[in-house]
PDB file of N, CA and C in Angstrom:
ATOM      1  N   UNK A   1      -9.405  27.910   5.993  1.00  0.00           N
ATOM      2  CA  UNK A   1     -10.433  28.913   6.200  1.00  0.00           C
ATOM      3  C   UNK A   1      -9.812  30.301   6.104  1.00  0.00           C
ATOM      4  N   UNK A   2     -10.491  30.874   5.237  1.00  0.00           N
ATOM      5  CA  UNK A   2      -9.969  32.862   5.211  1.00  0.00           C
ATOM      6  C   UNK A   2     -10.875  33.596   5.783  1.00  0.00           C
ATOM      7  N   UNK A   3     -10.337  34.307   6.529  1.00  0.00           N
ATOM      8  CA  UNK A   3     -10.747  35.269   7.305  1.00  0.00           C
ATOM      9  C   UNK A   3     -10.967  36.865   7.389  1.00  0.00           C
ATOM     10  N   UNK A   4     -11.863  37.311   6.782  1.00  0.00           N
ATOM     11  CA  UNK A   4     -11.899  38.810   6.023  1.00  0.00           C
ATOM     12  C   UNK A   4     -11.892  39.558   7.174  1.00  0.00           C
ATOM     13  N   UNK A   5     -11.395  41.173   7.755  1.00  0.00           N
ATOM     14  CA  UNK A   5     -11.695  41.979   8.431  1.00  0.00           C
ATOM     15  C   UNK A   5     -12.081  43.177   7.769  1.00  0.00           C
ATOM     16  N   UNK A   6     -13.438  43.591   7.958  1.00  0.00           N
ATOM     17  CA  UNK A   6     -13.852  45.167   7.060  1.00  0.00           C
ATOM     18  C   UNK A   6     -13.766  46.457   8.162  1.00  0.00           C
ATOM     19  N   UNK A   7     -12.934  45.807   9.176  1.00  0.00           N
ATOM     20  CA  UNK A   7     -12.650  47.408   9.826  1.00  0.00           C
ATOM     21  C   UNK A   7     -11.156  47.350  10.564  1.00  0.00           C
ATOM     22  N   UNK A   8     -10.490  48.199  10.527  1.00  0.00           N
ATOM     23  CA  UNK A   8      -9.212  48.421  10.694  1.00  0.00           C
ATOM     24  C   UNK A   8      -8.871  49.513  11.556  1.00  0.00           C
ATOM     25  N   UNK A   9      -8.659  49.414  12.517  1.00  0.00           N
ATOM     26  CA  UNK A   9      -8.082  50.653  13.545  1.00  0.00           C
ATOM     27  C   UNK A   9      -6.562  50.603  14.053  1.00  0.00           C
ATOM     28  N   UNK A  10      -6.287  52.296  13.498  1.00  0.00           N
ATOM     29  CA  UNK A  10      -5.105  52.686  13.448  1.00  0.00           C
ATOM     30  C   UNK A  10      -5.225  53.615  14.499  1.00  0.00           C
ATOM     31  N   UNK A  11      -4.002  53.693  15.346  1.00  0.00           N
ATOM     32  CA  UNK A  11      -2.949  54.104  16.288  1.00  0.00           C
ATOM     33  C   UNK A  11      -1.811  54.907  16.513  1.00  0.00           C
ATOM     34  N   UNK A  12      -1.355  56.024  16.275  1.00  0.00           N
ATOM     35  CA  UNK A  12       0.045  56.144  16.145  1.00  0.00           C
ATOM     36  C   UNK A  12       0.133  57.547  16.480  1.00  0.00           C
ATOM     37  N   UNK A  13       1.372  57.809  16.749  1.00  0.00           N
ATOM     38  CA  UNK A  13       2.002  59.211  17.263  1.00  0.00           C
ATOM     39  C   UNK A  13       3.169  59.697  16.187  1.00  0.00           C
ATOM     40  N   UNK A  14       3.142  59.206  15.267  1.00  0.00           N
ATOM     41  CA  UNK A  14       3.938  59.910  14.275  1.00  0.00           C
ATOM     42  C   UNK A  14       3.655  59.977  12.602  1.00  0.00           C
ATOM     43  N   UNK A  15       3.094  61.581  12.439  1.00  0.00           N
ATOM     44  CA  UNK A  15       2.415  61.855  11.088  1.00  0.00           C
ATOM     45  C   UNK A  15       3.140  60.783   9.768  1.00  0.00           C
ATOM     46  N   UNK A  16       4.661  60.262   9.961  1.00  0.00           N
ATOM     47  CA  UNK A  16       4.948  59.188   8.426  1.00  0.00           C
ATOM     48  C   UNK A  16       4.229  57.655   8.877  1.00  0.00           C
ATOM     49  N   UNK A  17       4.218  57.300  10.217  1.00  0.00           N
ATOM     50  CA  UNK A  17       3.778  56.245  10.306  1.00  0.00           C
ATOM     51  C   UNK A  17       2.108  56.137   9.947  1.00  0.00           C
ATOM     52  N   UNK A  18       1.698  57.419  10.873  1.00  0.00           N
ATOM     53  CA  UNK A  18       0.085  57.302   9.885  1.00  0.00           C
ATOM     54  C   UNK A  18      -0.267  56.870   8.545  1.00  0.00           C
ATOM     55  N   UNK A  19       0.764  57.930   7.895  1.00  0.00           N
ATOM     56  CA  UNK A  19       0.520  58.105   6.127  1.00  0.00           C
ATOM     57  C   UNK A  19       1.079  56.793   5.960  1.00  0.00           C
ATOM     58  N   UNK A  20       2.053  55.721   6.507  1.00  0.00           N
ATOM     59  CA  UNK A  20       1.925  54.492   5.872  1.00  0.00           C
ATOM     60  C   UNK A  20       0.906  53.716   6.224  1.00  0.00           C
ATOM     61  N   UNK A  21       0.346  53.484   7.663  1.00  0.00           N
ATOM     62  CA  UNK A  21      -0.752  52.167   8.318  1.00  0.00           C
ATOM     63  C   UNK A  21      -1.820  52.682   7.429  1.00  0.00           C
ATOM     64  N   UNK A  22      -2.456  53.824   7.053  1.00  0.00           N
ATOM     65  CA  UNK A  22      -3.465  54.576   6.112  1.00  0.00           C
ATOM     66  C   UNK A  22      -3.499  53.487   5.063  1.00  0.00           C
ATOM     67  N   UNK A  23      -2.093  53.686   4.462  1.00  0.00           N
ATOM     68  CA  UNK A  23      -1.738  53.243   2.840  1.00  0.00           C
ATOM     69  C   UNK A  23      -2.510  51.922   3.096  1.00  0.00           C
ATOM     70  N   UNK A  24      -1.580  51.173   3.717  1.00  0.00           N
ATOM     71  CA  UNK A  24      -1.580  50.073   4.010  1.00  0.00           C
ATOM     72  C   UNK A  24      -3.293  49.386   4.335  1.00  0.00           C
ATOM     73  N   UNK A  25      -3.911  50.512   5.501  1.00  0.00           N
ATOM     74  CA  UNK A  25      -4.959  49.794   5.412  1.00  0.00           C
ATOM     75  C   UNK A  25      -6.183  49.519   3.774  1.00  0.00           C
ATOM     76  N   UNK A  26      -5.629  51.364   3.188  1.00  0.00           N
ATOM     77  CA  UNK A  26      -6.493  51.397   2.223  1.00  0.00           C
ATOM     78  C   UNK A  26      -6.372  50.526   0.900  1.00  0.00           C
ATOM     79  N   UNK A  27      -5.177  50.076   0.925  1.00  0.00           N
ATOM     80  CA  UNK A  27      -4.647  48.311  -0.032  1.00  0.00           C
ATOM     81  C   UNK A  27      -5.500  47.047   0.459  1.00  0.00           C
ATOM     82  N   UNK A  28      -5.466  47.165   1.843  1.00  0.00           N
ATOM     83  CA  UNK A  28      -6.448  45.986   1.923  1.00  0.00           C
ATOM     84  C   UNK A  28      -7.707  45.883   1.723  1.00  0.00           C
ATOM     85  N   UNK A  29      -8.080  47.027   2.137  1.00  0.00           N
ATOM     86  CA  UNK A  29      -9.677  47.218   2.289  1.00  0.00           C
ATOM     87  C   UNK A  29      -9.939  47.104   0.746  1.00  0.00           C
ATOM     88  N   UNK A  30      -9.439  47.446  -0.016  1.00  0.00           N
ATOM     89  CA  UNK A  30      -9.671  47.751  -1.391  1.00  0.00           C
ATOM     90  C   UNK A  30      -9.518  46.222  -1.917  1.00  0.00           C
ATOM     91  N   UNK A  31      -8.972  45.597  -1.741  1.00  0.00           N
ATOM     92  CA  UNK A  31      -8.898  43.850  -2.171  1.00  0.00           C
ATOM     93  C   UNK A  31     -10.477  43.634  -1.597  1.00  0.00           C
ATOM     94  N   UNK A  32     -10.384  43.535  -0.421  1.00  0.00           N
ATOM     95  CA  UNK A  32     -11.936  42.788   0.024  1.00  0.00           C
ATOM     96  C   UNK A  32     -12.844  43.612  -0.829  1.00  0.00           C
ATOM     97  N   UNK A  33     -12.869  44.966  -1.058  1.00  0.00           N
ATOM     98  CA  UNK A  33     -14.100  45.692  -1.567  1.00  0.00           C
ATOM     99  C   UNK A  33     -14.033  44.702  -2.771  1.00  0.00           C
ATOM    100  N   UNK A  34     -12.987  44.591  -3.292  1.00  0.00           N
ATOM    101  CA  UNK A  34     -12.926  43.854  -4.985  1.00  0.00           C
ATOM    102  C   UNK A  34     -13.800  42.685  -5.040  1.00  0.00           C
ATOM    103  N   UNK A  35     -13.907  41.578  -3.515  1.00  0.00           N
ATOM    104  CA  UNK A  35     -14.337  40.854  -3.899  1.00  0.00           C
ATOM    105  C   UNK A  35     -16.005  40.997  -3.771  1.00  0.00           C
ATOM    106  N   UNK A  36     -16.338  41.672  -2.663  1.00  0.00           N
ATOM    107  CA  UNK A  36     -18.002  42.185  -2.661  1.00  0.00           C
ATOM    108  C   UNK A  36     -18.367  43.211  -3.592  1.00  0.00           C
ATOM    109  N   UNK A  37     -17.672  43.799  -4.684  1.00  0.00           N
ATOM    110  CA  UNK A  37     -18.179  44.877  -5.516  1.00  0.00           C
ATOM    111  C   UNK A  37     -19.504  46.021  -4.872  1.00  0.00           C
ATOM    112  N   UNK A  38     -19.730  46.128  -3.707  1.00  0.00           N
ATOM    113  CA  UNK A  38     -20.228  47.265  -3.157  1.00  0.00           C
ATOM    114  C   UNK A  38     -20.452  47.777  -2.016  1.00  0.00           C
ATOM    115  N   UNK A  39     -19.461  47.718  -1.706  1.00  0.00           N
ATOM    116  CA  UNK A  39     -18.709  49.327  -0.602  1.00  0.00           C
ATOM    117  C   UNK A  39     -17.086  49.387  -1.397  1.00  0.00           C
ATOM    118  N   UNK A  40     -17.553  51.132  -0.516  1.00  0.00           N
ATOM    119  CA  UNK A  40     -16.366  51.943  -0.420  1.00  0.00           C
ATOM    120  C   UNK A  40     -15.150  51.870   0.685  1.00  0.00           C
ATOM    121  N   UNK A  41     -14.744  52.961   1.041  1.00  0.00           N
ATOM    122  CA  UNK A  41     -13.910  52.583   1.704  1.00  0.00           C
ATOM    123  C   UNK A  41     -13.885  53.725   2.644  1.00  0.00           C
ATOM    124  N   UNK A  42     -14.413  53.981   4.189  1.00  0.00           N
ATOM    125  CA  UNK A  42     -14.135  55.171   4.634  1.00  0.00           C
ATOM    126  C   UNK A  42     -12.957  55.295   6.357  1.00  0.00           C
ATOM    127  N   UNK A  43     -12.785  56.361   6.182  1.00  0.00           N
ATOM    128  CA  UNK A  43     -11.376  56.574   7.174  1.00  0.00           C
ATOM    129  C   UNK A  43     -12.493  57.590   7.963  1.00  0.00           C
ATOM    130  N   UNK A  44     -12.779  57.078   8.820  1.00  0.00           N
ATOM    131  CA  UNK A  44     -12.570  58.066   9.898  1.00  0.00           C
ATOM    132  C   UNK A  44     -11.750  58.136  11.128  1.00  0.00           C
ATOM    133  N   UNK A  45     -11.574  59.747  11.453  1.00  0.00           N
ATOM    134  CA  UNK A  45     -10.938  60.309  12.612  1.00  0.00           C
ATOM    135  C   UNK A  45     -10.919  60.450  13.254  1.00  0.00           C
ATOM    136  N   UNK A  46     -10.973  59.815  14.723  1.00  0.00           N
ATOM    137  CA  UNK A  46     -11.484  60.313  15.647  1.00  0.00           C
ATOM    138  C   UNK A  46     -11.303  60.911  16.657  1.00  0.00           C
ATOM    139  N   UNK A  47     -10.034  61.091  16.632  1.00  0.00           N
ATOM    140  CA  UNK A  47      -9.072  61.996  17.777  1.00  0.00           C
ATOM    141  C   UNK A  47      -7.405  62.135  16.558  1.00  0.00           C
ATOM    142  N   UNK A  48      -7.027  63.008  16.970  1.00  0.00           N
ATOM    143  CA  UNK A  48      -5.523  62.797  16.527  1.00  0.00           C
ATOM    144  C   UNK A  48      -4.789  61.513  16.782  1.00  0.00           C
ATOM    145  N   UNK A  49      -4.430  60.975  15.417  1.00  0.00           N
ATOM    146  CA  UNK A  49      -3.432  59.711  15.853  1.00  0.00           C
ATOM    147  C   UNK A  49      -4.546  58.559  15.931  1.00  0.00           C
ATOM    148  N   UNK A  50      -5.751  58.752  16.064  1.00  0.00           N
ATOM    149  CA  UNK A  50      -6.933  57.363  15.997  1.00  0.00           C
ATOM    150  C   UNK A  50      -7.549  57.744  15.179  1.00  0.00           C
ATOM    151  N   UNK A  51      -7.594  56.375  14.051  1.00  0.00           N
ATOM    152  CA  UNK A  51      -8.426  56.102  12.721  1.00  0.00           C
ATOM    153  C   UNK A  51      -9.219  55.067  12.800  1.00  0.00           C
ATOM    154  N   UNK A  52      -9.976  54.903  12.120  1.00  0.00           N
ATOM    155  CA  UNK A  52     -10.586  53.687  11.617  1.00  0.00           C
ATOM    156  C   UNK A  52     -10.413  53.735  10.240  1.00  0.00           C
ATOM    157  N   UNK A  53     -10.041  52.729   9.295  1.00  0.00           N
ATOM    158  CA  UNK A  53     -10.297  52.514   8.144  1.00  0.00           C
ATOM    159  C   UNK A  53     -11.160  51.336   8.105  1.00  0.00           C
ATOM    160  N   UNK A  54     -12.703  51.703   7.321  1.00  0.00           N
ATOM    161  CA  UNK A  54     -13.700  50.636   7.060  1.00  0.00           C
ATOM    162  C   UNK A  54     -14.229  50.564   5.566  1.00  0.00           C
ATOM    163  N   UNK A  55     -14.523  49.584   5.451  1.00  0.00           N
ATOM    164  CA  UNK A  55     -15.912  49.293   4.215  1.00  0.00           C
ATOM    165  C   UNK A  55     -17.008  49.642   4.653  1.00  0.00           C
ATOM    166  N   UNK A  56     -17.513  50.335   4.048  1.00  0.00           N
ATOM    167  CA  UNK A  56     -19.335  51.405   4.291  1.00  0.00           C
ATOM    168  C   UNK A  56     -19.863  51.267   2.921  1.00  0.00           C
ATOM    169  N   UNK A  57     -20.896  51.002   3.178  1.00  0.00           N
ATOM    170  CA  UNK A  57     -22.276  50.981   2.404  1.00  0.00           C
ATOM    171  C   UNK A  57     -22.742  52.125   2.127  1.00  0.00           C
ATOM    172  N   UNK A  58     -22.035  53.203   3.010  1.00  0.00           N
ATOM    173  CA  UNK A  58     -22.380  54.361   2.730  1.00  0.00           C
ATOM    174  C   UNK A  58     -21.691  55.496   2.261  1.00  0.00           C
ATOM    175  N   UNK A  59     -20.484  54.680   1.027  1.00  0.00           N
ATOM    176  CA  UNK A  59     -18.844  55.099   0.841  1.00  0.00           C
ATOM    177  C   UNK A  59     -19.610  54.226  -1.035  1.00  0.00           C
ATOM    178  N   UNK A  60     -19.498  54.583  -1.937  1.00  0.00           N
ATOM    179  CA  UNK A  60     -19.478  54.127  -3.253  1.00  0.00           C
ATOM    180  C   UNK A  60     -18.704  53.403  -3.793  1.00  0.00           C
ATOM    181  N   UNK A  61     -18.634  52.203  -4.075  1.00  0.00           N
ATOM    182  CA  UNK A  61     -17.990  51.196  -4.422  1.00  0.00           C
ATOM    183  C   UNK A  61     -16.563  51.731  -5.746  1.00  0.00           C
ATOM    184  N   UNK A  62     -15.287  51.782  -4.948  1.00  0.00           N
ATOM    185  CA  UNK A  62     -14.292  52.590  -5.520  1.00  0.00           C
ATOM    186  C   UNK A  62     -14.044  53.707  -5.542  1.00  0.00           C
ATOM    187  N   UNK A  63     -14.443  54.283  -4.359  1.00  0.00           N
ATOM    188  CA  UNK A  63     -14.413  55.279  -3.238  1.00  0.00           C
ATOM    189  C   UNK A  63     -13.715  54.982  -2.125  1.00  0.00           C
ATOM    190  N   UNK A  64     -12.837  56.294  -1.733  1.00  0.00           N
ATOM    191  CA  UNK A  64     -12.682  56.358  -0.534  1.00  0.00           C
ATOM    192  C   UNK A  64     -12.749  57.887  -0.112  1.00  0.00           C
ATOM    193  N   UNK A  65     -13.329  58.021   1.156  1.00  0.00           N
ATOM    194  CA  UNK A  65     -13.758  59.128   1.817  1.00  0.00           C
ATOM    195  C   UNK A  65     -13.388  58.851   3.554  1.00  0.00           C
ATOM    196  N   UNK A  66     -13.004  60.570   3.846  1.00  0.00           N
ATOM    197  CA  UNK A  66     -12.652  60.355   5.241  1.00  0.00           C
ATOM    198  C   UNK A  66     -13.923  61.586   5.890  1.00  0.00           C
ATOM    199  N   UNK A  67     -14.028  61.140   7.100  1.00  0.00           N
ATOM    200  CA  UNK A  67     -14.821  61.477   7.901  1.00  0.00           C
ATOM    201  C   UNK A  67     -14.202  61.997   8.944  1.00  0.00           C
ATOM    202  N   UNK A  68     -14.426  63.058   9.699  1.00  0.00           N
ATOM    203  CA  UNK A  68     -13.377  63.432  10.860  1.00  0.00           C
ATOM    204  C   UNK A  68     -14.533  63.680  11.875  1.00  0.00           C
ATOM    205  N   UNK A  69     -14.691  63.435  12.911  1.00  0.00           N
ATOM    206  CA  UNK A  69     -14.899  63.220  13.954  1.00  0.00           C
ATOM    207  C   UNK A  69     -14.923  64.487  15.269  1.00  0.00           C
TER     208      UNK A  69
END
């Protein structure tokens, strides 16, 4: 059994570790988008150091957009 997650929350106190868990989430999210062909991909911000990276319906399929909070 595979197990998809379309939301991803990131954590961290140091601006290189962000810019990698980011990367990282936005590689995955982008596989699952591949297999539903419609959502995007959006990051929001919601405090310094807390993200969400999700699939939104309201993000264009091969898109990604951040939202800040």
């Amino acid at each position: 059994m595979t197990t998809f997650t379309d939301s991803i929350e990131i954590q961290v106190d140091n601006r290189d570790v962000l810019d990698e868990r980011l990367n990282d989430a936005v590689r995955g999210l982008q596989q699952l988008a591949m297999i539903t062909g419609t959502h995007g991909i959006l990051i929001t911000r919601h405090r310094p150091g807390h993200y969400t990276a999700a699939l939104s319906d309201q993000v264009p399929f091969g898109m990604t957009r951040e939202l800040i909070h």
